[in-house]
C-alpha atoms as a PDB file:
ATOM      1  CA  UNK A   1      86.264 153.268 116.817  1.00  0.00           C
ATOM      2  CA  UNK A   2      89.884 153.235 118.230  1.00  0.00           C
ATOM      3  CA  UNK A   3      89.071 149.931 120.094  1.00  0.00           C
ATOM      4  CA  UNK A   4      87.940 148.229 116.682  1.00  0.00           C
ATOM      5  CA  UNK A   5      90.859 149.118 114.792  1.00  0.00           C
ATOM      6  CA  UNK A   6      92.796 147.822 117.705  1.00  0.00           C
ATOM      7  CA  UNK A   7      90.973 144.164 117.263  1.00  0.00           C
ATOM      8  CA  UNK A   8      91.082 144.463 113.917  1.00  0.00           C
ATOM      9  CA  UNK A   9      94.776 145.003 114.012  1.00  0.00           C
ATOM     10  CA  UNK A  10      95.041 142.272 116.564  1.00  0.00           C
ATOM     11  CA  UNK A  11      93.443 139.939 114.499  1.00  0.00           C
ATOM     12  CA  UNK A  12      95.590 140.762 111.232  1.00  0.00           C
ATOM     13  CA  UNK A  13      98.466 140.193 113.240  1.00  0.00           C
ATOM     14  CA  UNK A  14      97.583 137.279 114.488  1.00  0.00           C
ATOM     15  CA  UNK A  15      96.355 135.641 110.964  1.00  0.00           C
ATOM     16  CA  UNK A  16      99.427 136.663 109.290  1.00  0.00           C
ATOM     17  CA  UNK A  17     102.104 135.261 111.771  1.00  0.00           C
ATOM     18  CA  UNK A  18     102.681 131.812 111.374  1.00  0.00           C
ATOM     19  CA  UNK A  19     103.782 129.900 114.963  1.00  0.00           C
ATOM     20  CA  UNK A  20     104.879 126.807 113.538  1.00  0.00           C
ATOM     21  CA  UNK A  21     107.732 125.306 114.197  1.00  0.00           C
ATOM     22  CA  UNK A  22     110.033 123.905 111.633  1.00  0.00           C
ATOM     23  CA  UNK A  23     109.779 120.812 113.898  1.00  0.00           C
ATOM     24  CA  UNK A  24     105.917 120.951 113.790  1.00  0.00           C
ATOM     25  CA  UNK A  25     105.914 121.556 109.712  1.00  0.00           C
ATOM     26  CA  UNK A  26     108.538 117.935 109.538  1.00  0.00           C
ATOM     27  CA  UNK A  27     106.212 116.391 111.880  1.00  0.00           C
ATOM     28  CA  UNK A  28     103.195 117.098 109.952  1.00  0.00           C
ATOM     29  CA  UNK A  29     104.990 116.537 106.522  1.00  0.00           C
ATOM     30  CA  UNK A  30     105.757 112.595 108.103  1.00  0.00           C
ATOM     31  CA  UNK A  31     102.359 111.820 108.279  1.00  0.00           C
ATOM     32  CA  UNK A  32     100.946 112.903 104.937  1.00  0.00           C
ATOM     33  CA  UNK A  33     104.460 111.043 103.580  1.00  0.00           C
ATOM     34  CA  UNK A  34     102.993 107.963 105.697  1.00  0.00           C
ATOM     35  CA  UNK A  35      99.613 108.263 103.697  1.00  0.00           C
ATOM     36  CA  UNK A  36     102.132 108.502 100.574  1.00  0.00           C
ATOM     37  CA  UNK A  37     100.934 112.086  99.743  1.00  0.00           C
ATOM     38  CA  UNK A  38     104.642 112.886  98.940  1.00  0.00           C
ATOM     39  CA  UNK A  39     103.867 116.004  97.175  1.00  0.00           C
ATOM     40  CA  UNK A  40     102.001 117.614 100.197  1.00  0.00           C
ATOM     41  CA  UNK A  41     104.309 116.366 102.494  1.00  0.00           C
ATOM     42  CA  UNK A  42     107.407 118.195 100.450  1.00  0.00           C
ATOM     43  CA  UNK A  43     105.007 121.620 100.440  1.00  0.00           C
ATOM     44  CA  UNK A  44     105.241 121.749 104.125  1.00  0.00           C
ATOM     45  CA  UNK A  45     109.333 120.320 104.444  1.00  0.00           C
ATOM     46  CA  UNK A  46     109.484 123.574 102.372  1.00  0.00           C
ATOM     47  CA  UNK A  47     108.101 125.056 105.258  1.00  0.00           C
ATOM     48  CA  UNK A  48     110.224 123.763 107.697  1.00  0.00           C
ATOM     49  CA  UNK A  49     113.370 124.585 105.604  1.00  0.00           C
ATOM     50  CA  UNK A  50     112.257 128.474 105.225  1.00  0.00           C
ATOM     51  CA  UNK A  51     111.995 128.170 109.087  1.00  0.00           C
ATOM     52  CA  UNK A  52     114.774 126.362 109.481  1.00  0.00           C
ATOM     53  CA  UNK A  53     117.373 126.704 106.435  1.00  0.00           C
ATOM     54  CA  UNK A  54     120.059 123.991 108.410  1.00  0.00           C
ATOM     55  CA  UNK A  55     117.513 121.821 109.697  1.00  0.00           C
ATOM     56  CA  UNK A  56     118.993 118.223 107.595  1.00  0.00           C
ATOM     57  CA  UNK A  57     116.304 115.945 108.994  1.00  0.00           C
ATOM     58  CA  UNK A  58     114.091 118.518 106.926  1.00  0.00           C
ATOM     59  CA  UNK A  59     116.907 118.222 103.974  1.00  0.00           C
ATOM     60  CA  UNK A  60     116.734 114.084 104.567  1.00  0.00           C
ATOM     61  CA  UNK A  61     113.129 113.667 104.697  1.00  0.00           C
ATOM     62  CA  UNK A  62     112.177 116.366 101.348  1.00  0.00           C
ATOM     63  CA  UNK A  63     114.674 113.812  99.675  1.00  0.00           C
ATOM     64  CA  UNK A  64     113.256 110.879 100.411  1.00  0.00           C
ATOM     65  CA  UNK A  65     109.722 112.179  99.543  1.00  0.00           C
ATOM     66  CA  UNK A  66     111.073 113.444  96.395  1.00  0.00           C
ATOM     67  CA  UNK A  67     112.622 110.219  95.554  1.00  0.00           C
ATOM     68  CA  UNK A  68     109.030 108.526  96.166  1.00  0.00           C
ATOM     69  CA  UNK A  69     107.936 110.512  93.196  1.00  0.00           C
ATOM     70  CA  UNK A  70     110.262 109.994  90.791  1.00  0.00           C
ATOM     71  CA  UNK A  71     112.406 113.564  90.987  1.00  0.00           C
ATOM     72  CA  UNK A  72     115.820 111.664  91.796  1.00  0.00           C
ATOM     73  CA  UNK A  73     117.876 114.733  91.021  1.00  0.00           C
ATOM     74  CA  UNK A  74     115.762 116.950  93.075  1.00  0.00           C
ATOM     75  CA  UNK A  75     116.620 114.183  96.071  1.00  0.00           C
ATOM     76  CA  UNK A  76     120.385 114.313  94.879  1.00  0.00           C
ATOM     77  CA  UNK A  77     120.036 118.175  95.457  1.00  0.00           C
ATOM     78  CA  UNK A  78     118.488 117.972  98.938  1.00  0.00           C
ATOM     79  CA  UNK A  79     120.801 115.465 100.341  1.00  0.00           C
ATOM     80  CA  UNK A  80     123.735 117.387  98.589  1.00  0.00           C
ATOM     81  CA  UNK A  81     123.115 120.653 100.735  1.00  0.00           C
ATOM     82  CA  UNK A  82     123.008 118.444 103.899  1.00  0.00           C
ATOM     83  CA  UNK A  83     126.286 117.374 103.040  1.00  0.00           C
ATOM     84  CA  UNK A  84     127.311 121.041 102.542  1.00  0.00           C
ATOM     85  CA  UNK A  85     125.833 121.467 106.019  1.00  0.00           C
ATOM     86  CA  UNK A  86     127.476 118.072 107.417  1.00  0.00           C
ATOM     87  CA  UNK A  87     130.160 116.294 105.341  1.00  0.00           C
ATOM     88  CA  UNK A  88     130.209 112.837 107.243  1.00  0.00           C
ATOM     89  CA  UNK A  89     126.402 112.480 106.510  1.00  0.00           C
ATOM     90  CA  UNK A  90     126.652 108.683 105.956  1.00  0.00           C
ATOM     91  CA  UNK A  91     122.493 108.444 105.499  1.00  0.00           C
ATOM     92  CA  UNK A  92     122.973 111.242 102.511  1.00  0.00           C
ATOM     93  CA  UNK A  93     125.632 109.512 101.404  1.00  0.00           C
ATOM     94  CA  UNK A  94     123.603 106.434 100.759  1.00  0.00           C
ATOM     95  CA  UNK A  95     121.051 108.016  99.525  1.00  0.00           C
ATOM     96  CA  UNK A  96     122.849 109.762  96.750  1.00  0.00           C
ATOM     97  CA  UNK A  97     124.479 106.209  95.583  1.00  0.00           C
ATOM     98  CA  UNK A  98     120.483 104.819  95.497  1.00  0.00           C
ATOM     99  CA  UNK A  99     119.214 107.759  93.597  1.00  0.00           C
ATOM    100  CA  UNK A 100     122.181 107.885  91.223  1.00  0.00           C
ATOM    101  CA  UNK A 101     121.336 103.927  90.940  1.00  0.00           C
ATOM    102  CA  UNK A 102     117.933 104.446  90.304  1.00  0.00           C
ATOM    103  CA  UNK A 103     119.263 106.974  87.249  1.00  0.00           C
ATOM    104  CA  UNK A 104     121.176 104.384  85.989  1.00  0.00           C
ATOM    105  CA  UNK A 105     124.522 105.625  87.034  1.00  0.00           C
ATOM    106  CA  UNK A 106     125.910 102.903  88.876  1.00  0.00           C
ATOM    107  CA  UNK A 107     129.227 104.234  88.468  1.00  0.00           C
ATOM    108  CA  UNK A 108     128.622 107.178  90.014  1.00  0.00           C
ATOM    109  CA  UNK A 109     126.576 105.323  92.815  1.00  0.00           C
ATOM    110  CA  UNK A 110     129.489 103.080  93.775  1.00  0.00           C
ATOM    111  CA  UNK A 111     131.816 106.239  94.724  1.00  0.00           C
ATOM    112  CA  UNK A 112     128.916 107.599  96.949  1.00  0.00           C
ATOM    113  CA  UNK A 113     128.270 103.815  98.671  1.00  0.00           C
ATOM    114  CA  UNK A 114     132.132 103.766  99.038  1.00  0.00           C
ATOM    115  CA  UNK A 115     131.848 107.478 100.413  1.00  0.00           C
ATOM    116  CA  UNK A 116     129.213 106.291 103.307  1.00  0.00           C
ATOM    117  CA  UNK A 117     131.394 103.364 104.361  1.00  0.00           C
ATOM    118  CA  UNK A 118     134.294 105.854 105.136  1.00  0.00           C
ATOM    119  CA  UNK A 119     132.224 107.665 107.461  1.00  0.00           C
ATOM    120  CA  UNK A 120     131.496 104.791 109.554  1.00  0.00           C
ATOM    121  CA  UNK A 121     135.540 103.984 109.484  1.00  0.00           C
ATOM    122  CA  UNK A 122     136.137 102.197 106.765  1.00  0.00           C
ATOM    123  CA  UNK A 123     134.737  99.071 103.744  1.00  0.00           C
ATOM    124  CA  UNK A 124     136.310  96.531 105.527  1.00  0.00           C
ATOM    125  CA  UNK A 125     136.277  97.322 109.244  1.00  0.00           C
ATOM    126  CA  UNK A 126     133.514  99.702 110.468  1.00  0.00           C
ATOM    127  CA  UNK A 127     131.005 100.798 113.156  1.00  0.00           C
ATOM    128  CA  UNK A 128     127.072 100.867 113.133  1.00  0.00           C
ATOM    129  CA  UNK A 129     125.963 102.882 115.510  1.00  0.00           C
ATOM    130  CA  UNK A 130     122.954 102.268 118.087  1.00  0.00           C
ATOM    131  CA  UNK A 131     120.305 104.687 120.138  1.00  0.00           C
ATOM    132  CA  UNK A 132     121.522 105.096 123.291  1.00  0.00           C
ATOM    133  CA  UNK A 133     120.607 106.714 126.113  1.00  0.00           C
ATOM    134  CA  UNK A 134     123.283 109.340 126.740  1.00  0.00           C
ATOM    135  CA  UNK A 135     124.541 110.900 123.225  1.00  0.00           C
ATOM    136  CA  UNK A 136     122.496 109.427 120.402  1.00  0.00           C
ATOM    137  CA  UNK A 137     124.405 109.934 117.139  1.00  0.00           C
ATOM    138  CA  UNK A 138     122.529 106.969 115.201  1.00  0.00           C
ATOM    139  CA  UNK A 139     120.108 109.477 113.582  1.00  0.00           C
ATOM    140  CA  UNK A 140     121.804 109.552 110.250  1.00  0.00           C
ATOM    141  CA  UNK A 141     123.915 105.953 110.308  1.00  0.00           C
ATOM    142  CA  UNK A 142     123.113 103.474 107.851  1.00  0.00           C
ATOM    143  CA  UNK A 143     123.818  99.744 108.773  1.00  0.00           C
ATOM    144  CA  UNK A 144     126.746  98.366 106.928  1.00  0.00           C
ATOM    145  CA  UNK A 145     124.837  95.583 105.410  1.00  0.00           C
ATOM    146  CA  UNK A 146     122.337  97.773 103.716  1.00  0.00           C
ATOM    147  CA  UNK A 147     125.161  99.347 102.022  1.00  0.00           C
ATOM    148  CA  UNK A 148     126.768  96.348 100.814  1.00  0.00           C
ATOM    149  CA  UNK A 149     123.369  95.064  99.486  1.00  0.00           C
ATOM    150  CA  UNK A 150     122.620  98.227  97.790  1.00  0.00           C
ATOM    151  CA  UNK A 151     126.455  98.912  96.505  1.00  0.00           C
ATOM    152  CA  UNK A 152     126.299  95.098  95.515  1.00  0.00           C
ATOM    153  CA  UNK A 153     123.625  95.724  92.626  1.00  0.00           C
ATOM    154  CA  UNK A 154     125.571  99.026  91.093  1.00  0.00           C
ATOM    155  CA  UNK A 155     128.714  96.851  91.176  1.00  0.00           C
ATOM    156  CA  UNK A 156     127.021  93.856  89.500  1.00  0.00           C
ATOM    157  CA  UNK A 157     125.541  96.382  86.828  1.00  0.00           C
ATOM    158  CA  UNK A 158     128.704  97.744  85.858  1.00  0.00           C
ATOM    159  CA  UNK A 159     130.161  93.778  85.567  1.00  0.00           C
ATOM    160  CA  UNK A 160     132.397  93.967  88.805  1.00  0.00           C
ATOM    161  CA  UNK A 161     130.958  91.045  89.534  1.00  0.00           C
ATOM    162  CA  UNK A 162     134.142  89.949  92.576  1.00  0.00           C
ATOM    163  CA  UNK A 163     132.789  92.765  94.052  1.00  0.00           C
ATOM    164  CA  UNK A 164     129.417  92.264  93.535  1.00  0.00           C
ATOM    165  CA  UNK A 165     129.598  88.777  94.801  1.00  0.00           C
ATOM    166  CA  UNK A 166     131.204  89.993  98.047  1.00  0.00           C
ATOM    167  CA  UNK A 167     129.148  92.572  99.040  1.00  0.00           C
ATOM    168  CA  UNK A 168     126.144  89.975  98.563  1.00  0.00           C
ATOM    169  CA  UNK A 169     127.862  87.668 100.658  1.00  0.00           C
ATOM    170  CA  UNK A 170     128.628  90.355 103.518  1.00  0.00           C
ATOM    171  CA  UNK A 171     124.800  91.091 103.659  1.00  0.00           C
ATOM    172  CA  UNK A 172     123.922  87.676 103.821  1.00  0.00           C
ATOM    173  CA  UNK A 173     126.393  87.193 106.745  1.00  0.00           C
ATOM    174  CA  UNK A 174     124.126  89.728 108.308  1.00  0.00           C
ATOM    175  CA  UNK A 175     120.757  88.260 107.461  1.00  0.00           C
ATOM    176  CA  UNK A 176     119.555  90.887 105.216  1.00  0.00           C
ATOM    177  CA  UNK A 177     117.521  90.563 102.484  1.00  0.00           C
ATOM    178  CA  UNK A 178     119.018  87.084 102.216  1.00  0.00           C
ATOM    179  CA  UNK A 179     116.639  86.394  99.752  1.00  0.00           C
ATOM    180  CA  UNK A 180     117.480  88.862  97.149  1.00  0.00           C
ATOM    181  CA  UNK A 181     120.994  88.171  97.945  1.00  0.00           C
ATOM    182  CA  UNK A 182     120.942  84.762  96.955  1.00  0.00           C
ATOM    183  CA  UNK A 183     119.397  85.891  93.351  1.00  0.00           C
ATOM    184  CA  UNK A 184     121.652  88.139  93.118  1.00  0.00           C
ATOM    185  CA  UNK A 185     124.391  85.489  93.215  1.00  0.00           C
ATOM    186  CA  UNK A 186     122.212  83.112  90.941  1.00  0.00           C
ATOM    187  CA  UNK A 187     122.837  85.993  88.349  1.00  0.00           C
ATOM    188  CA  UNK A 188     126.566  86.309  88.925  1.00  0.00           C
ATOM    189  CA  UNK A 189     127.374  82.556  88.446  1.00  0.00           C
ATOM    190  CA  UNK A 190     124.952  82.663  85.566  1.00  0.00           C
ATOM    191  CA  UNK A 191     127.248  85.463  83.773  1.00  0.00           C
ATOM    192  CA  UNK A 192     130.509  83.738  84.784  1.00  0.00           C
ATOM    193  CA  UNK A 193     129.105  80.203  83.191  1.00  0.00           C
ATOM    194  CA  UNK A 194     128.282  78.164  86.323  1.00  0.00           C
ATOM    195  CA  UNK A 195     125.286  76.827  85.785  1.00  0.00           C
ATOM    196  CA  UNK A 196     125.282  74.621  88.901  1.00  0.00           C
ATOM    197  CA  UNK A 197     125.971  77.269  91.420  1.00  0.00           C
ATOM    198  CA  UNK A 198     123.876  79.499  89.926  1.00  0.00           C
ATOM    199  CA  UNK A 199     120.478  76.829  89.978  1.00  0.00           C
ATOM    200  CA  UNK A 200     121.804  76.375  93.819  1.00  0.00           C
ATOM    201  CA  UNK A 201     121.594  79.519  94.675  1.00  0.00           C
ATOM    202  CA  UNK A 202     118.119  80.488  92.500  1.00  0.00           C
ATOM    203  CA  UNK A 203     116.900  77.711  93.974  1.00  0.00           C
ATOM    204  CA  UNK A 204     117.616  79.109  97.839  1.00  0.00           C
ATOM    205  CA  UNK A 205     116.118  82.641  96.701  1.00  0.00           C
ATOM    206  CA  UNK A 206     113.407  80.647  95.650  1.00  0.00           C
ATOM    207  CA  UNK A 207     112.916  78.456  99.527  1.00  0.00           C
ATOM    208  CA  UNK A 208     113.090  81.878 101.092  1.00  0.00           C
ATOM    209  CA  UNK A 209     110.329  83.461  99.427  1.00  0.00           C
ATOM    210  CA  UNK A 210     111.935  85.320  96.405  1.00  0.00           C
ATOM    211  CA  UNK A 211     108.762  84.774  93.504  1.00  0.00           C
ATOM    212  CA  UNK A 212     111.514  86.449  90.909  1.00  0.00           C
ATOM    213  CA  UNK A 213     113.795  83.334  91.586  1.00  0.00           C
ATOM    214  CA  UNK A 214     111.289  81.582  91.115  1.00  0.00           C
ATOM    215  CA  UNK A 215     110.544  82.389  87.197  1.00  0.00           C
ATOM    216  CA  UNK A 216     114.365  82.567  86.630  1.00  0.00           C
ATOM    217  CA  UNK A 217     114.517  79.001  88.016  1.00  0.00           C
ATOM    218  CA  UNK A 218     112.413  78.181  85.061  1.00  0.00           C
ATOM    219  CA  UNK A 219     113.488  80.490  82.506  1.00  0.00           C
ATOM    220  CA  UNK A 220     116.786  78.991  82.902  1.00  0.00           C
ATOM    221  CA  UNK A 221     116.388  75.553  83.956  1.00  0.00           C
ATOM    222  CA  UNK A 222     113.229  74.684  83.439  1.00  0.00           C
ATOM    223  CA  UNK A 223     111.969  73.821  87.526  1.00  0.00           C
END
Protein backbone atom coordinates (compact mmCIF):
# COMPACT_ATOMS: atom_id res chain seq x y z
CA UNK A 1 0.00 0.00 0.00
CA UNK A 2 2.87 2.46 0.92
CA UNK A 3 4.40 1.91 -2.60
CA UNK A 4 0.96 2.95 -4.31
CA UNK A 5 0.50 6.00 -2.48
CA UNK A 6 4.05 6.74 -3.36
CA UNK A 7 3.10 6.45 -7.35
CA UNK A 8 0.13 7.93 -6.80
CA UNK A 9 1.81 10.87 -5.21
CA UNK A 10 4.40 10.76 -7.92
CA UNK A 11 2.00 11.00 -10.47
CA UNK A 12 -0.03 14.02 -8.83
CA UNK A 13 3.08 15.74 -8.67
CA UNK A 14 4.00 15.29 -11.80
CA UNK A 15 0.42 16.28 -13.47
CA UNK A 16 0.21 19.33 -11.48
CA UNK A 17 3.71 20.92 -12.22
CA UNK A 18 3.84 22.59 -15.31
CA UNK A 19 7.67 22.50 -17.07
CA UNK A 20 7.09 24.96 -19.61
CA UNK A 21 9.04 27.53 -20.25
CA UNK A 22 7.86 31.02 -20.74
CA UNK A 23 9.98 30.70 -23.93
CA UNK A 24 8.17 27.43 -24.91
CA UNK A 25 4.48 29.05 -24.04
CA UNK A 26 5.73 32.41 -26.72
CA UNK A 27 6.90 29.86 -29.04
CA UNK A 28 3.79 27.94 -29.10
CA UNK A 29 1.56 31.14 -28.87
CA UNK A 30 3.58 32.24 -32.52
CA UNK A 31 2.29 29.51 -34.26
CA UNK A 32 -1.40 29.47 -33.40
CA UNK A 33 -0.94 33.59 -34.06
CA UNK A 34 0.52 32.31 -37.57
CA UNK A 35 -2.78 30.24 -38.13
CA UNK A 36 -4.48 33.68 -36.95
CA UNK A 37 -6.00 31.99 -33.82
CA UNK A 38 -5.13 35.26 -31.92
CA UNK A 39 -7.26 34.47 -29.04
CA UNK A 40 -5.49 31.08 -28.26
CA UNK A 41 -2.33 32.39 -28.95
CA UNK A 42 -2.92 35.39 -26.16
CA UNK A 43 -4.22 32.36 -23.58
CA UNK A 44 -0.83 30.89 -23.66
CA UNK A 45 1.36 34.64 -23.85
CA UNK A 46 -0.65 34.74 -20.56
CA UNK A 47 1.22 31.86 -19.75
CA UNK A 48 4.43 32.96 -20.54
CA UNK A 49 3.89 36.31 -18.69
CA UNK A 50 2.80 34.40 -15.28
CA UNK A 51 6.16 32.56 -15.92
CA UNK A 52 7.86 35.27 -16.86
CA UNK A 53 6.26 38.73 -15.57
CA UNK A 54 9.40 40.92 -17.51
CA UNK A 55 9.57 38.83 -20.42
CA UNK A 56 8.59 42.06 -23.27
CA UNK A 57 8.81 39.83 -26.32
CA UNK A 58 5.81 38.11 -24.37
CA UNK A 59 4.43 41.89 -23.62
CA UNK A 60 5.16 42.69 -27.66
CA UNK A 61 3.72 39.69 -29.12
CA UNK A 62 0.12 39.57 -26.58
CA UNK A 63 -0.10 43.18 -28.17
CA UNK A 64 0.13 42.50 -31.43
CA UNK A 65 -2.30 39.51 -31.16
CA UNK A 66 -4.60 41.67 -29.33
CA UNK A 67 -4.45 44.30 -31.90
CA UNK A 68 -5.38 41.48 -34.61
CA UNK A 69 -8.65 41.28 -32.82
CA UNK A 70 -9.74 44.46 -32.46
CA UNK A 71 -8.86 45.16 -28.45
CA UNK A 72 -6.50 48.25 -29.33
CA UNK A 73 -6.49 49.44 -25.74
CA UNK A 74 -5.74 46.10 -24.39
CA UNK A 75 -2.49 46.31 -26.99
CA UNK A 76 -1.90 49.99 -25.69
CA UNK A 77 -1.80 48.32 -22.15
CA UNK A 78 0.64 45.53 -23.04
CA UNK A 79 3.09 47.60 -24.86
CA UNK A 80 2.69 50.30 -22.05
CA UNK A 81 4.11 47.88 -19.27
CA UNK A 82 7.04 47.04 -21.63
CA UNK A 83 7.80 50.51 -21.64
CA UNK A 84 7.55 50.53 -17.80
CA UNK A 85 9.98 47.62 -18.07
CA UNK A 86 12.19 49.38 -20.94
CA UNK A 87 11.64 53.09 -21.70
CA UNK A 88 13.60 53.30 -25.12
CA UNK A 89 11.28 50.50 -26.52
CA UNK A 90 11.16 52.06 -30.03
CA UNK A 91 8.93 48.81 -31.43
CA UNK A 92 6.28 49.72 -28.41
CA UNK A 93 6.58 52.97 -29.21
CA UNK A 94 5.31 52.43 -32.69
CA UNK A 95 2.97 50.34 -31.84
CA UNK A 96 1.17 52.59 -29.45
CA UNK A 97 1.08 55.52 -32.28
CA UNK A 98 -0.66 52.57 -34.77
CA UNK A 99 -3.12 51.48 -32.19
CA UNK A 100 -3.94 55.00 -31.04
CA UNK A 101 -4.30 55.57 -35.04
CA UNK A 102 -6.41 52.81 -35.49
CA UNK A 103 -8.73 54.55 -32.48
CA UNK A 104 -8.83 57.48 -34.30
CA UNK A 105 -6.50 59.50 -32.22
CA UNK A 106 -4.06 60.66 -34.54
CA UNK A 107 -3.05 63.26 -32.28
CA UNK A 108 -2.13 61.21 -29.76
CA UNK A 109 -0.41 58.78 -32.32
CA UNK A 110 1.89 61.48 -33.68
CA UNK A 111 3.56 62.12 -30.06
CA UNK A 112 4.17 58.28 -29.76
CA UNK A 113 5.68 58.07 -33.69
CA UNK A 114 7.72 61.20 -32.64
CA UNK A 115 8.58 59.27 -29.27
CA UNK A 116 10.08 56.10 -31.38
CA UNK A 117 12.19 58.34 -33.61
CA UNK A 118 13.99 59.74 -30.45
CA UNK A 119 15.03 56.43 -29.49
CA UNK A 120 16.78 55.72 -32.59
CA UNK A 121 18.56 59.42 -32.18
CA UNK A 122 16.51 61.65 -33.52
CA UNK A 123 13.40 62.70 -36.69
CA UNK A 124 15.86 63.99 -38.79
CA UNK A 125 19.12 62.09 -38.31
CA UNK A 126 18.83 58.51 -36.93
CA UNK A 127 20.06 54.88 -36.80
CA UNK A 128 18.29 51.53 -37.88
CA UNK A 129 19.79 48.95 -36.45
CA UNK A 130 20.81 45.44 -38.09
CA UNK A 131 21.31 41.58 -36.70
CA UNK A 132 24.64 41.11 -36.18
CA UNK A 133 26.65 38.61 -35.10
CA UNK A 134 28.21 39.84 -31.86
CA UNK A 135 25.52 42.01 -29.76
CA UNK A 136 22.19 41.95 -31.56
CA UNK A 137 20.08 44.86 -30.29
CA UNK A 138 17.72 44.98 -33.52
CA UNK A 139 15.03 42.91 -31.72
CA UNK A 140 12.80 45.80 -30.92
CA UNK A 141 14.02 48.62 -33.74
CA UNK A 142 11.64 49.74 -36.16
CA UNK A 143 13.03 51.02 -39.58
CA UNK A 144 12.77 54.72 -39.92
CA UNK A 145 10.75 54.58 -43.02
CA UNK A 146 7.99 52.57 -41.53
CA UNK A 147 7.61 55.26 -39.09
CA UNK A 148 7.44 58.03 -41.40
CA UNK A 149 4.84 56.10 -43.52
CA UNK A 150 2.78 55.29 -40.60
CA UNK A 151 3.28 58.92 -38.74
CA UNK A 152 2.58 60.33 -42.35
CA UNK A 153 -1.23 59.16 -42.33
CA UNK A 154 -1.96 60.52 -38.50
CA UNK A 155 -0.35 63.79 -39.67
CA UNK A 156 -2.40 63.96 -42.90
CA UNK A 157 -5.61 63.15 -40.73
CA UNK A 158 -5.17 65.86 -38.44
CA UNK A 159 -4.52 68.38 -41.78
CA UNK A 160 -0.65 68.80 -41.18
CA UNK A 161 -0.43 68.11 -44.44
CA UNK A 162 3.77 69.79 -44.78
CA UNK A 163 4.30 67.17 -42.59
CA UNK A 164 2.38 64.68 -44.01
CA UNK A 165 3.83 65.29 -47.37
CA UNK A 166 7.36 64.87 -45.98
CA UNK A 167 7.17 61.93 -44.18
CA UNK A 168 5.59 60.35 -47.50
CA UNK A 169 8.38 61.55 -49.35
CA UNK A 170 11.09 60.16 -46.77
CA UNK A 171 9.48 56.63 -47.19
CA UNK A 172 9.47 56.81 -50.72
CA UNK A 173 13.21 57.76 -50.67
CA UNK A 174 13.43 54.41 -49.02
CA UNK A 175 11.28 52.35 -51.34
CA UNK A 176 8.57 51.55 -49.02
CA UNK A 177 5.25 51.13 -49.73
CA UNK A 178 5.90 53.53 -52.59
CA UNK A 179 2.69 52.80 -53.77
CA UNK A 180 0.57 53.94 -50.98
CA UNK A 181 2.88 56.78 -50.68
CA UNK A 182 2.21 58.16 -53.87
CA UNK A 183 -1.78 58.11 -52.99
CA UNK A 184 -1.14 59.47 -50.17
CA UNK A 185 0.33 62.53 -51.91
CA UNK A 186 -2.50 62.38 -54.65
CA UNK A 187 -4.74 63.21 -51.54
CA UNK A 188 -2.60 66.03 -50.19
CA UNK A 189 -2.41 68.02 -53.50
CA UNK A 190 -6.07 67.20 -53.90
CA UNK A 191 -6.85 69.13 -50.43
CA UNK A 192 -4.39 71.95 -51.20
CA UNK A 193 -6.19 72.49 -54.87
CA UNK A 194 -3.62 71.01 -57.28
CA UNK A 195 -5.33 69.09 -59.39
CA UNK A 196 -2.39 68.36 -61.72
CA UNK A 197 -0.02 67.06 -59.17
CA UNK A 198 -2.43 65.29 -57.54
CA UNK A 199 -3.70 63.16 -61.08
CA UNK A 200 0.35 62.72 -61.40
CA UNK A 201 0.81 61.25 -58.52
CA UNK A 202 -2.74 58.98 -58.46
CA UNK A 203 -1.77 58.10 -61.56
CA UNK A 204 1.91 56.60 -60.30
CA UNK A 205 -0.01 54.80 -57.28
CA UNK A 206 -2.01 53.54 -59.90
CA UNK A 207 1.39 52.05 -62.41
CA UNK A 208 2.63 50.51 -59.20
CA UNK A 209 -0.19 48.44 -58.38
CA UNK A 210 -2.31 50.60 -55.92
CA UNK A 211 -6.26 49.34 -57.16
CA UNK A 212 -7.48 52.34 -54.57
CA UNK A 213 -5.66 54.88 -56.93
CA UNK A 214 -7.07 53.47 -59.30
CA UNK A 215 -10.96 54.34 -58.47
CA UNK A 216 -9.79 57.78 -57.14
CA UNK A 217 -8.24 58.33 -60.60
CA UNK A 218 -11.76 58.09 -61.79
CA UNK A 219 -13.72 59.46 -59.09
CA UNK A 220 -11.81 62.52 -59.59
CA UNK A 221 -10.81 62.72 -63.06
CA UNK A 222 -12.61 60.52 -64.77
CA UNK A 223 -9.45 57.90 -66.25
Amino acid sequence: MKQVAIILTILLFLTSCDFKTAQDYLNEANKLSEQKKYKEAIELLDKAIQKDPKYLGAYINRGADKSAIGEYEGAIQDYKIVLDLNPKNTLALFNIGNNYKRLDDFKTAVEYYNKAFDTKGGQSIYLDLTPNDFIDLSEFDVPGHEIHYQRGIAYYNIDSLQRAFNDFNAAIQQNYMTAECYFWLGFIYISTGQKELACENLKKSKQLGDKDAEEELKKYFNE
